[in-house]
Protein backbone atom coordinates (compact mmCIF):
# COMPACT_ATOMS: atom_id res chain seq x y z
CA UNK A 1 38.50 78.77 151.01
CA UNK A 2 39.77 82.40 150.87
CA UNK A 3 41.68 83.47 148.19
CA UNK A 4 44.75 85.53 147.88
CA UNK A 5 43.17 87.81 145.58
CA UNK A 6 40.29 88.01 148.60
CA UNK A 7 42.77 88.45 151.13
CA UNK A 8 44.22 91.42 149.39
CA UNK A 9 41.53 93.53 149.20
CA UNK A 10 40.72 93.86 152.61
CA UNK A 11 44.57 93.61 153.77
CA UNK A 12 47.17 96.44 155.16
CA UNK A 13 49.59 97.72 152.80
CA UNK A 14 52.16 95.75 154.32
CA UNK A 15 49.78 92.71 154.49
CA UNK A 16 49.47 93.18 150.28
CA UNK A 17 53.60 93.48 150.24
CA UNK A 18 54.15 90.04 151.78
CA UNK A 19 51.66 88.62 149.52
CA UNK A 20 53.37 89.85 146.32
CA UNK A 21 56.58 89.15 147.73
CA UNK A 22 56.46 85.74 148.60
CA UNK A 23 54.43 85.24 145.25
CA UNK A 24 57.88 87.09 143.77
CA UNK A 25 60.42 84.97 145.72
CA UNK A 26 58.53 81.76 144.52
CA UNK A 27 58.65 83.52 140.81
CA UNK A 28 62.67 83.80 141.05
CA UNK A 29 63.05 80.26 142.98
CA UNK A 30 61.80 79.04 139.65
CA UNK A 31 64.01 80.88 137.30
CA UNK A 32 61.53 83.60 136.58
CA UNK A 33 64.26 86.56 136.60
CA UNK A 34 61.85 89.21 135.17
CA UNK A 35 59.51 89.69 138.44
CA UNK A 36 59.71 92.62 140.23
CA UNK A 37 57.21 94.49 142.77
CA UNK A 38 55.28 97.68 141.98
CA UNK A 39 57.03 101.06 143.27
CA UNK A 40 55.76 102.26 146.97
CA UNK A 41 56.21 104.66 149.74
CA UNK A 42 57.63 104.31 153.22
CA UNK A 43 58.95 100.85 153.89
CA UNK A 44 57.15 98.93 152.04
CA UNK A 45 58.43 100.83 149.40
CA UNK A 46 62.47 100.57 150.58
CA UNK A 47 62.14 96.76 150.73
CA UNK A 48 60.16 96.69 147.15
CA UNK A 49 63.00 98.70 145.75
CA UNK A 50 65.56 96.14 147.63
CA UNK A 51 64.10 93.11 145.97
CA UNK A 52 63.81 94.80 142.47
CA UNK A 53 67.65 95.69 143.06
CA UNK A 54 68.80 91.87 143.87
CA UNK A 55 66.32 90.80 141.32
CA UNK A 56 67.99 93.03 138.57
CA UNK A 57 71.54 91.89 139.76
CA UNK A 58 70.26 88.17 139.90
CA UNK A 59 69.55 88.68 136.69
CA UNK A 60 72.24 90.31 135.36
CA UNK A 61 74.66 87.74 136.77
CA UNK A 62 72.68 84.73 134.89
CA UNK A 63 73.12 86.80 131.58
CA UNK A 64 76.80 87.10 132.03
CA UNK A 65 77.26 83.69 132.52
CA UNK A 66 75.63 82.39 129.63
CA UNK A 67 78.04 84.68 127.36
């Protein structure tokens, strides 16, 4: 059985983005606000920044409500 941890070593860049992603999205699905993705260039690095920004506003949203 492969691993994901095999997988991303020998993976593209954007192969290694999904990864973490999904892992993210699973993260947040749970209530795990804090995730975010490591800083990159190009695209990959526009969508990391996207789902850090919804993450962080996610986030922010939950702590208002509980005031």
């Amino acid at each position: 059985m492969t691993t994901v941890e095999e997988v991303s070593q020998t993976a593209t860049p954007e192969t290694k983005l999904l990864l973490e992603l999904a892992d993210a999205l699973d993260h947040l699905a749970v209530g795990d606000l804090s995730v975010r993705l490591a800083s990159r260039d190009g695209l990959p690095g526009q969508v990391a920044d996207r789902f850090n920004r919804l993450a962080e506003l996610k986030q922010r949203h939950t702590r208002d409500l509980m005031r």
